[in-house]
Protein backbone atom coordinates (compact mmCIF):
# COMPACT_ATOMS: atom_id res chain seq x y z
CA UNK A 1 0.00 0.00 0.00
CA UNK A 2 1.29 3.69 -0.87
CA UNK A 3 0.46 6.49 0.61
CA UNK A 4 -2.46 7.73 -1.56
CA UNK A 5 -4.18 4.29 -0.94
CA UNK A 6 -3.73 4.93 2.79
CA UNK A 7 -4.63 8.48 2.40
CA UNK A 8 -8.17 7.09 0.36
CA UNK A 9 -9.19 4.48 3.15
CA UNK A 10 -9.30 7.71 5.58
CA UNK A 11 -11.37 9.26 3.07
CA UNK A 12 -13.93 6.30 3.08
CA UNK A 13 -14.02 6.15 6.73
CA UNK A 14 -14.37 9.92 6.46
CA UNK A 15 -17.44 9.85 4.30
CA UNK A 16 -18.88 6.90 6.75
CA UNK A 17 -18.67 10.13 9.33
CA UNK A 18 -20.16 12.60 7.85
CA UNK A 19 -22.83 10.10 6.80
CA UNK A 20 -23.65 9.75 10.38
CA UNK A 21 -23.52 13.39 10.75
CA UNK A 22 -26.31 13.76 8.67
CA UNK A 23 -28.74 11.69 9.80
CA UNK A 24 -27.55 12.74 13.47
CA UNK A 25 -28.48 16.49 12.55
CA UNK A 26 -31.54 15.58 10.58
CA UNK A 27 -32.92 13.55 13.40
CA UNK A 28 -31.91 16.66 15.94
CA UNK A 29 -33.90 18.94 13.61
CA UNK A 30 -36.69 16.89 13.76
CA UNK A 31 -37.07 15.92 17.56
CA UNK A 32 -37.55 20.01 17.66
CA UNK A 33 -40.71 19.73 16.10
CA UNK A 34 -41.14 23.77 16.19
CA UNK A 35 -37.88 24.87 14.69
CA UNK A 36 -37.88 22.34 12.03
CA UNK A 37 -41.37 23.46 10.83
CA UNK A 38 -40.01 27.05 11.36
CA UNK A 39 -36.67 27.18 9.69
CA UNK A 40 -36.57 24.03 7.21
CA UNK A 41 -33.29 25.70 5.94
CA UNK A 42 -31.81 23.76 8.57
CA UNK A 43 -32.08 20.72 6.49
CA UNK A 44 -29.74 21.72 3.96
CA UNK A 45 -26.77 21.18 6.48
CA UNK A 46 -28.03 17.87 6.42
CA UNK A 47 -28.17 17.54 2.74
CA UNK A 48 -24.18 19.24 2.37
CA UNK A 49 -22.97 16.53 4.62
CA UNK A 50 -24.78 13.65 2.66
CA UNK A 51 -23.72 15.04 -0.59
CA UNK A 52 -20.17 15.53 0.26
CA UNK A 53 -20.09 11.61 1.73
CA UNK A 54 -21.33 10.08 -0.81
CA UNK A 55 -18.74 12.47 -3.20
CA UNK A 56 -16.13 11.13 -0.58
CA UNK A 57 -16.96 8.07 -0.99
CA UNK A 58 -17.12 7.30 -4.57
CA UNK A 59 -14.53 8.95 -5.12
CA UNK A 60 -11.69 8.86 -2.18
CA UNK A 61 -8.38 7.59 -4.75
CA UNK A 62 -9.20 10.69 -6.63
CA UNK A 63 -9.59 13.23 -3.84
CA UNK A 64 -6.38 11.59 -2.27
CA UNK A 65 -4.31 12.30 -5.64
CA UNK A 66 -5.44 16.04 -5.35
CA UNK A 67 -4.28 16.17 -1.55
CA UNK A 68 -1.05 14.85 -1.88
CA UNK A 69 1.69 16.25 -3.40
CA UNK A 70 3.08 15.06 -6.95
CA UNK A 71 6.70 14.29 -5.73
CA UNK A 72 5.25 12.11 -2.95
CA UNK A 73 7.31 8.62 -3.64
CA UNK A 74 5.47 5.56 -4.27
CA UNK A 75 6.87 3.15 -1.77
CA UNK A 76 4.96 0.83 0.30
CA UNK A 77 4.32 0.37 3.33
CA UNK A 78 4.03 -3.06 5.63
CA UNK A 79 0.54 -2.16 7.13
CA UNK A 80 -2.33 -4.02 5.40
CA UNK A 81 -5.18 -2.18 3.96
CA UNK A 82 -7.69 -4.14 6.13
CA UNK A 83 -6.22 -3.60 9.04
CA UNK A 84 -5.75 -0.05 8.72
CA UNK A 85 -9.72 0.00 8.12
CA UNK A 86 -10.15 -1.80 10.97
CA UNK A 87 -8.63 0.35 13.05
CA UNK A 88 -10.10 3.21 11.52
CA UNK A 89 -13.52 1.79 11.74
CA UNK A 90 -12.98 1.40 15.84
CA UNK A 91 -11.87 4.99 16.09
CA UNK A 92 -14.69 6.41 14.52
CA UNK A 93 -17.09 4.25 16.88
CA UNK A 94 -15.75 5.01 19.83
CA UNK A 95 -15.92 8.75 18.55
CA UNK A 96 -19.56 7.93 18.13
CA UNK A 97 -20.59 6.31 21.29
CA UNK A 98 -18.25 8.86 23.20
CA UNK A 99 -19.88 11.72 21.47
CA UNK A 100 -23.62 10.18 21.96
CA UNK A 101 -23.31 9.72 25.43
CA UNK A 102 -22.87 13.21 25.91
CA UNK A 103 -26.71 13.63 24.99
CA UNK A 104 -27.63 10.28 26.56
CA UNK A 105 -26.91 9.93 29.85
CA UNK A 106 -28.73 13.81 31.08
CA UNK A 107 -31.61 12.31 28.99
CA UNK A 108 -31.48 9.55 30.99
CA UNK A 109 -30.63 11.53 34.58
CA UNK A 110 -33.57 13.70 34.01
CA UNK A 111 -36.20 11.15 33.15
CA UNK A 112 -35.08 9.09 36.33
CA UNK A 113 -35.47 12.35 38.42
CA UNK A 114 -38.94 12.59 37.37
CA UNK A 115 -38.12 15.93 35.14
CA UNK A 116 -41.05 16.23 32.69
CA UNK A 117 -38.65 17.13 29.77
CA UNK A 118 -39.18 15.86 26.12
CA UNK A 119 -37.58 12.43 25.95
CA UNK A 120 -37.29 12.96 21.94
CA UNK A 121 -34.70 15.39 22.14
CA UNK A 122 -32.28 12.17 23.06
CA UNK A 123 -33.88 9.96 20.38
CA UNK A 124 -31.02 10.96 17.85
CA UNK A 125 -27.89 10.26 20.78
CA UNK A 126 -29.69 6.67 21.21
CA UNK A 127 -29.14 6.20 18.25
CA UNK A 128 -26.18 7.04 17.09
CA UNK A 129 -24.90 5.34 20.08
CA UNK A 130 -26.38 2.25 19.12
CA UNK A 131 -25.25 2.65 15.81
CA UNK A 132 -21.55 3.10 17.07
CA UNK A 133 -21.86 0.07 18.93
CA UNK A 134 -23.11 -1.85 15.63
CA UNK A 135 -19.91 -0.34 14.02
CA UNK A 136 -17.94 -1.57 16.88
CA UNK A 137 -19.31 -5.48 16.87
CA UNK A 138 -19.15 -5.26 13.02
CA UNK A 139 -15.65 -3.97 12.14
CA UNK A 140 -14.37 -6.82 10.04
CA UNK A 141 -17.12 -6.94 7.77
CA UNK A 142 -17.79 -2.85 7.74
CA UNK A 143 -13.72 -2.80 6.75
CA UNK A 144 -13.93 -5.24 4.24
CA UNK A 145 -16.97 -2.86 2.75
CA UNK A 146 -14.49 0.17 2.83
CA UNK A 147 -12.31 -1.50 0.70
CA UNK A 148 -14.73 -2.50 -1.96
């Protein structure tokens, strides 16, 4: 593997984030019933994020020859290309369920302290946390799809 190949599996993984993103952000805008209805502008963060993944990922050898330089050398390196994803895969899951739990557990703190507040507002950190964990149980066979 060279460097742009290494450089492109980031990319992938990349695009896998910001994938997440946007159905993180569209699910936030629409647990606030009111200011979704209000400003549906909001949805076209949503739609940048998605568009630029799906860019990312279709095309991540391309975008890694434009962000490396031309005289980078060619050599290759020892690490495989699945086990770079791999490892890739478990960073970005842990960034999930580290990142979800930050709007999960006061969800949960005020719902056992019998605050009335609107239990929706969490529904998009359960989920993303439960989707991190998925990525974390399934890293061989999400790595093995990056490298398709």
């Amino acid at each position: 593997m060279n460097m742009r190949e290494i450089l492109s599996i980031g990319i992938r993984i990349f695009a896998i984030l910001l994938f997440l993103e946007a159905i993180s952000t569209t699910l936030s805008f629409l647990s606030m019933r009111d200011i979704a209805r209000e400003n549906t502008e909001l949805f076209v963060v949503s739609g940048i994020y998605f568009v630029v993944a799906c860019v990312a990922w279709k095309f991540p050898l391309t975008i890694a020859k434009k962000l490396t330089p031309s005289d980078v050398k060619e050599g290759t390196t020892s690490i495989s290309a699945f086990d770079l994803s791999r490892v890739g895969i478990a960073l970005l899951s842990l960034n999930l369920i580290i990142d979800s739990l930050w709007s999960v557990i006061p969800a949960i703190v005020m719902l056992k302290g019998g605050y009335d507040g609107d239990p929706s507002m969490s529904y998009s950190g359960v989920f993303m946390l439960l989707f991190g964990f998925i990525l974390l149980m399934n890293n061989r066979k999400i790595a093995s799809l990056v490298l398709k």
